[in-house]
Protein backbone atom coordinates (compact mmCIF):
# COMPACT_ATOMS: atom_id res chain seq x y z
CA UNK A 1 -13.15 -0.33 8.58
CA UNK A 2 -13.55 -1.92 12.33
CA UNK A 3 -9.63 -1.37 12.88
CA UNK A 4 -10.05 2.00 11.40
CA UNK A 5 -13.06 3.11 13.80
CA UNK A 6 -10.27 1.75 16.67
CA UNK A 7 -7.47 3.97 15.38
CA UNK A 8 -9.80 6.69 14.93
CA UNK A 9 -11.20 6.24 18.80
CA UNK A 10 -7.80 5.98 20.18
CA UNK A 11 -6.71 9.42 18.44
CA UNK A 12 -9.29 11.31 20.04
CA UNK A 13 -7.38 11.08 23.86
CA UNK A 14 -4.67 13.08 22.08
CA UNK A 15 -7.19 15.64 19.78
CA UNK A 16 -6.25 18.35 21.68
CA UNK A 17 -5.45 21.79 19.87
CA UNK A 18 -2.05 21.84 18.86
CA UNK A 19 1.09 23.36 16.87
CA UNK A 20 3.78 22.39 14.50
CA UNK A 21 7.02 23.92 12.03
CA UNK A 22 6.78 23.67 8.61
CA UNK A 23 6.37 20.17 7.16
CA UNK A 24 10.06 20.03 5.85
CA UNK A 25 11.98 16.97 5.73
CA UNK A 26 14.66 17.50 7.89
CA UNK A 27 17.28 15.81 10.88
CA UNK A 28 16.64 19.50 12.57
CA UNK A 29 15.30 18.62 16.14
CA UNK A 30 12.20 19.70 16.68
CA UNK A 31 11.22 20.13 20.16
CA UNK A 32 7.22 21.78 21.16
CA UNK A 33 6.21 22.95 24.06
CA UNK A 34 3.03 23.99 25.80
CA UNK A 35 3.38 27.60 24.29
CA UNK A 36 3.54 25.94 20.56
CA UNK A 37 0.29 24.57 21.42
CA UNK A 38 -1.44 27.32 21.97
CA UNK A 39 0.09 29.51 19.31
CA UNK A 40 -0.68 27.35 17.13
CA UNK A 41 -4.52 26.33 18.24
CA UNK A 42 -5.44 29.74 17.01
CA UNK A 43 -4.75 29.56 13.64
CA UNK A 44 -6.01 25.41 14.20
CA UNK A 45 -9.54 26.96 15.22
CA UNK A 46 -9.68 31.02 16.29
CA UNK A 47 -13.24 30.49 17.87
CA UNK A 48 -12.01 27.28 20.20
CA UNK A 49 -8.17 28.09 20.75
CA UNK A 50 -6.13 26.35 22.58
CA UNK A 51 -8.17 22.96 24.51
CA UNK A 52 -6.38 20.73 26.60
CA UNK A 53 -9.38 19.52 28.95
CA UNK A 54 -7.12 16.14 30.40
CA UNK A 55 -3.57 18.48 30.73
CA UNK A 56 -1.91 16.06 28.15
CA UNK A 57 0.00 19.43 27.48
CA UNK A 58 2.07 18.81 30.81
CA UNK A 59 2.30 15.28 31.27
CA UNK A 60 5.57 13.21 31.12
CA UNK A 61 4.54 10.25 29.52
CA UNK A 62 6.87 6.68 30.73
CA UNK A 63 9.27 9.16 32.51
CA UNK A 64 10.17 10.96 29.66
CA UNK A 65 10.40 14.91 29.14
CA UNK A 66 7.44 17.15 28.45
CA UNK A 67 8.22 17.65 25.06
CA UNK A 68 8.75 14.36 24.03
CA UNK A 69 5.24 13.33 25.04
CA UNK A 70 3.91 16.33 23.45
CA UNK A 71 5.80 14.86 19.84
CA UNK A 72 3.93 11.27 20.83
CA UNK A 73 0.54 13.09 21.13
CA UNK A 74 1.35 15.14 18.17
CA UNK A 75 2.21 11.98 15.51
CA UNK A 76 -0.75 10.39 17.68
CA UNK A 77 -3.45 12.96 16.41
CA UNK A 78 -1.75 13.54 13.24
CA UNK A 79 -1.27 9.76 11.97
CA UNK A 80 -4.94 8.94 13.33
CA UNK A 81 -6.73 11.60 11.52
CA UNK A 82 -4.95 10.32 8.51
CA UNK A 83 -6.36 6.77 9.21
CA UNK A 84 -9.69 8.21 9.50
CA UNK A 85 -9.46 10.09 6.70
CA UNK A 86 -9.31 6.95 4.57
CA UNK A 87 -11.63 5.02 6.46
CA UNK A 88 -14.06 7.80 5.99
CA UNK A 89 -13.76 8.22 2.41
CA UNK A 90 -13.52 4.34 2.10
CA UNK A 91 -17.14 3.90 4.08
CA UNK A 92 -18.82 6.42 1.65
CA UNK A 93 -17.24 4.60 -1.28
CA UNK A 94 -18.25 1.45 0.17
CA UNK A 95 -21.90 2.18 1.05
CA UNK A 96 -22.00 3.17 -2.66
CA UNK A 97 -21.19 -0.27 -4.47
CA UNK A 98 -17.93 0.70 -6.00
CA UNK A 99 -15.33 -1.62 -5.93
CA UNK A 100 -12.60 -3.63 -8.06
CA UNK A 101 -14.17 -5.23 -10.82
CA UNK A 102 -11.47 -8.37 -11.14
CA UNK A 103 -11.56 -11.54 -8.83
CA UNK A 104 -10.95 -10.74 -5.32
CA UNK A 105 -8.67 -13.65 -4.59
CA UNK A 106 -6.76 -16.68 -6.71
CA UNK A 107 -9.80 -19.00 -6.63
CA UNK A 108 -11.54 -16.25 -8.91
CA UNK A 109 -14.14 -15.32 -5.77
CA UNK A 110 -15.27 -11.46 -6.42
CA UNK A 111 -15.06 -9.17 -4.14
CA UNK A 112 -18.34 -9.27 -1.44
CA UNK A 113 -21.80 -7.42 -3.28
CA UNK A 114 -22.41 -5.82 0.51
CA UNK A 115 -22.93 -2.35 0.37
CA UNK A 116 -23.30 -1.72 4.29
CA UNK A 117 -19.07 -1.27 5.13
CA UNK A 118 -18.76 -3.27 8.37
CA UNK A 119 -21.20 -6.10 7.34
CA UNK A 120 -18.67 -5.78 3.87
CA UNK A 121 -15.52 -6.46 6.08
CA UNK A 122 -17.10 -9.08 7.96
CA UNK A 123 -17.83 -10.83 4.35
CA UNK A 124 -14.08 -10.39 3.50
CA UNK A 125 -11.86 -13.88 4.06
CA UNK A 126 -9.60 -14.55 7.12
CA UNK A 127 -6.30 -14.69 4.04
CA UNK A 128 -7.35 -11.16 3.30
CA UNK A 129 -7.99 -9.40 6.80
CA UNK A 130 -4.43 -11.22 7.25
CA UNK A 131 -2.82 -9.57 4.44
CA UNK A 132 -4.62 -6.03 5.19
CA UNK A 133 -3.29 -6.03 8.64
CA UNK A 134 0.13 -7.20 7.41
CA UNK A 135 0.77 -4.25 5.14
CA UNK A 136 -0.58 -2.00 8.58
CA UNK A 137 2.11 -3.70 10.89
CA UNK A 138 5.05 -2.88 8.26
CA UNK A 139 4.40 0.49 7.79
CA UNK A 140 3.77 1.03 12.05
CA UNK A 141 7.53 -1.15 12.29
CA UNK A 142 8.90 1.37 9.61
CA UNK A 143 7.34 4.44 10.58
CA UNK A 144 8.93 4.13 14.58
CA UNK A 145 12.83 3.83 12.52
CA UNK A 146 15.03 6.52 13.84
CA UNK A 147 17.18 7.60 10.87
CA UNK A 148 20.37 9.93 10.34
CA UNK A 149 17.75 11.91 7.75
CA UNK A 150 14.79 11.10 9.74
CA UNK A 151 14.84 11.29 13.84
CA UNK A 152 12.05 9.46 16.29
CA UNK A 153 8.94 11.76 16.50
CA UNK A 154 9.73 11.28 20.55
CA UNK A 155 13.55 12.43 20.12
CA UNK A 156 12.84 15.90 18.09
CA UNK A 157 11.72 14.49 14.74
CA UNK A 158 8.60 15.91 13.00
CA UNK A 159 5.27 14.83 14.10
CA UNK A 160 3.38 13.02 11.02
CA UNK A 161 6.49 12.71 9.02
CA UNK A 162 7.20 9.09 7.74
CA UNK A 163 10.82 7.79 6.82
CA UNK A 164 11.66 7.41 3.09
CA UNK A 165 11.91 3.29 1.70
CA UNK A 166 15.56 3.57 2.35
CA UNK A 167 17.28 0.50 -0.37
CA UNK A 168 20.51 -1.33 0.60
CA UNK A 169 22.38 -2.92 3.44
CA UNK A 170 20.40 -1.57 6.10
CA UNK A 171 17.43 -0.88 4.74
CA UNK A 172 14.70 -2.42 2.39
CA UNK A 173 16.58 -5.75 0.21
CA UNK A 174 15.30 -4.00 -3.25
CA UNK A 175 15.12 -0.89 -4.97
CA UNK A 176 12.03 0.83 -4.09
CA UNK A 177 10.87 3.82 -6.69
CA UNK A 178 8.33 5.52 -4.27
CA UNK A 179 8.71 6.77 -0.90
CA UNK A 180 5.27 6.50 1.60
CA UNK A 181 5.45 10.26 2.43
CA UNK A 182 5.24 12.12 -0.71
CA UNK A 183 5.32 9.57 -3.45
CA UNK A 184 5.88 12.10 -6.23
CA UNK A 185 7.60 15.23 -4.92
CA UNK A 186 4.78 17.22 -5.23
CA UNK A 187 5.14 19.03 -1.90
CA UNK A 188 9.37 19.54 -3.07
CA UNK A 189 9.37 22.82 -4.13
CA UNK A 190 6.55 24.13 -1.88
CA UNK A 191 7.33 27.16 0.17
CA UNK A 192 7.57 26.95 4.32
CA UNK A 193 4.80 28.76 4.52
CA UNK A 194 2.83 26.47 2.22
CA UNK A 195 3.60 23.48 3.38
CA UNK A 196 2.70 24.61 7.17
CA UNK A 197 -0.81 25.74 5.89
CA UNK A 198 -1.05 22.23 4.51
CA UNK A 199 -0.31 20.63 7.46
CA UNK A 200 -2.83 22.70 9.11
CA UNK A 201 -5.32 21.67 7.11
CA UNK A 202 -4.64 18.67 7.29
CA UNK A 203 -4.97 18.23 10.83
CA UNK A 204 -8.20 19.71 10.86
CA UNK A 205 -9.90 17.89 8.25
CA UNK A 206 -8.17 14.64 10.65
CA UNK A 207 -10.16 15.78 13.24
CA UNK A 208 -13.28 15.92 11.09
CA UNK A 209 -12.96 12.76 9.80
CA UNK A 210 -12.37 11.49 13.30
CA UNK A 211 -15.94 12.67 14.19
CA UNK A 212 -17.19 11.55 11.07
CA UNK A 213 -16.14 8.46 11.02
CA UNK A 214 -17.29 7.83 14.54
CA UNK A 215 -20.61 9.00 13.76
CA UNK A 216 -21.29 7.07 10.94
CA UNK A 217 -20.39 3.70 13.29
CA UNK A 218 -22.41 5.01 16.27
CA UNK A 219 -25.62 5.48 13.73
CA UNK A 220 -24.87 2.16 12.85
CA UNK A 221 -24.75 0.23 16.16
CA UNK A 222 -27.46 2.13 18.03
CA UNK A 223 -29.52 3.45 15.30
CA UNK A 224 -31.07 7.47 15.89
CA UNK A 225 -28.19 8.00 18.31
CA UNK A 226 -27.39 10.65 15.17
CA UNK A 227 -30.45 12.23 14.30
CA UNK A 228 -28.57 13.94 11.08
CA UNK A 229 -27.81 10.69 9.74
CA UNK A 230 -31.07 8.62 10.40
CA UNK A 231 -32.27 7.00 7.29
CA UNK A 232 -28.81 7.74 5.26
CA UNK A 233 -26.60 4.78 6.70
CA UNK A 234 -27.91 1.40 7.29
CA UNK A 235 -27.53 -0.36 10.99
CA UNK A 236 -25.27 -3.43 11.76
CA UNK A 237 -25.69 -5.69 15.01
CA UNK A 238 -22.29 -6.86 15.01
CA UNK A 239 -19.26 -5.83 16.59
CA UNK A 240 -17.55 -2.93 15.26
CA UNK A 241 -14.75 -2.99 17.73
CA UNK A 242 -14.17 -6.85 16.90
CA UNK A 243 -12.44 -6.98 13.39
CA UNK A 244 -11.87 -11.11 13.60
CA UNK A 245 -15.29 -11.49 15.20
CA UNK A 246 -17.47 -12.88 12.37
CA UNK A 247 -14.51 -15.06 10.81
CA UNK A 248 -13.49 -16.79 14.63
CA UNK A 249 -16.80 -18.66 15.06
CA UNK A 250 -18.92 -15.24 15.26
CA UNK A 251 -17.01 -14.52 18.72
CA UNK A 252 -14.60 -11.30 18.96
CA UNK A 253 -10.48 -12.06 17.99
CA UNK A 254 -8.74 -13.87 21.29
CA UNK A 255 -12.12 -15.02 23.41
């Protein structure tokens, strides 16, 4: 949840209003530029349009081109609103009670009882933060691959897309029956046009999630800072920006 709410603040330098082609799989270069942007913020949100209040649109990130920066800021937003996406359905399901109903680890230890979610992932065991964050790092190593079928978001690939579990010699040492992005081909015989309108949605329900996510932490931390939520989620005194903090004698990861 804490690394989540981190993701989740980070994506919001790059939240800008922004375009994209049709999701489609493809080693097409895609290059956008500032005009993409704001053709596409209309159809993003008609009563905002296009927003670019720090000029991200124009800058030229580590000396490289325009629209390179504009495909890091575009997987930026994209894979962030995803991450808040889970984290915010995962906080309402948490804050709930429901979990797995088998032994959280070997020793038979269930999972924690705590039904406030950052308190929970403080109660969760150094192994398992470990293994959580282990999973995160493989997919961030695999997701930066630059493939024949699937080119660097940076170097004209498509923002959000993820590279398929590619088996063999120079790939994964084991057949692997599901791919990350699309799992079961149910987006494969989706029109263009359908697949953009999911996209779009997509990235606006990202940026929702973003807010909501954000909000439910803040009401947390610094309780009637969101009047709408007052009284719905509880309030934690710990660090929400520390996700080692209560397992490295109670003091944030690295101090």
């Amino acid at each position: 949840m804490k690394i989540c709410a981190a993701l989740a603040l980070a994506a919001t330098a790059s939240a800008f209003q922004s375009a994209s082609k049709p999701a489609v799989r493809s080693s097409v270069a895609v290059q956008e530029s500032k005009a993409d942007l704001e053709a596409m913020a209309k159809k993003l949100n008609p009563i905002v349009g296009f927003y670019d209040p720090l000029n991200l649109a124009e800058a030229e990130f580590w000396g490289t081109s325009n629209e390179a920066t504009i495909g890091f800021l575009r997987h930026a937003e994209i894979k962030h609103g995803r991450v808040a996406m889970f984290a915010f359905v995962g906080y309402i399901v948490h804050a709930n009670g429901i979990k797995f109903p088998w032994p959280m680890q070997m020793d038979g230890s269930p999972f924690p009882s705590e039904t406030n979610p950052p308190a929970l992932w403080d109660a969760i065991s150094m192994d398992a933060k470990w293994q959580i964050f282990s999973v995160i790092a493989f997919l961030e190593f695999w997701s930066e691959l630059s493939t024949p079928s699937n080119k660097h978001y940076m170097a004209g690939g498509r923002p959000g897309d993820f590279p398929d579990f590619v088996s063999g010699p120079e790939g994964i040492p084991h057949p692997v029956p599901f791919n990350y992005f699309d799992p079961f081909k149910l987006s494969k015989n989706k029109s263009a046009e359908a697949k953009e309108r999911g996209l779009l949605v997509e990235i606006n329900n990202g940026r929702l999630a973003m807010i909501g996510i954000l909000g439910f932490l803040q009401e947390e931390t610094l309780p009637g800072s969101v009047p709408a939520l007052k009284g719905i989620v509880g309030s934690y005194d710990g660090e929400v920006m520390a996700p080692f903090s209560d397992n490295i004698l109670g003091k944030p990861f690295g101090l």
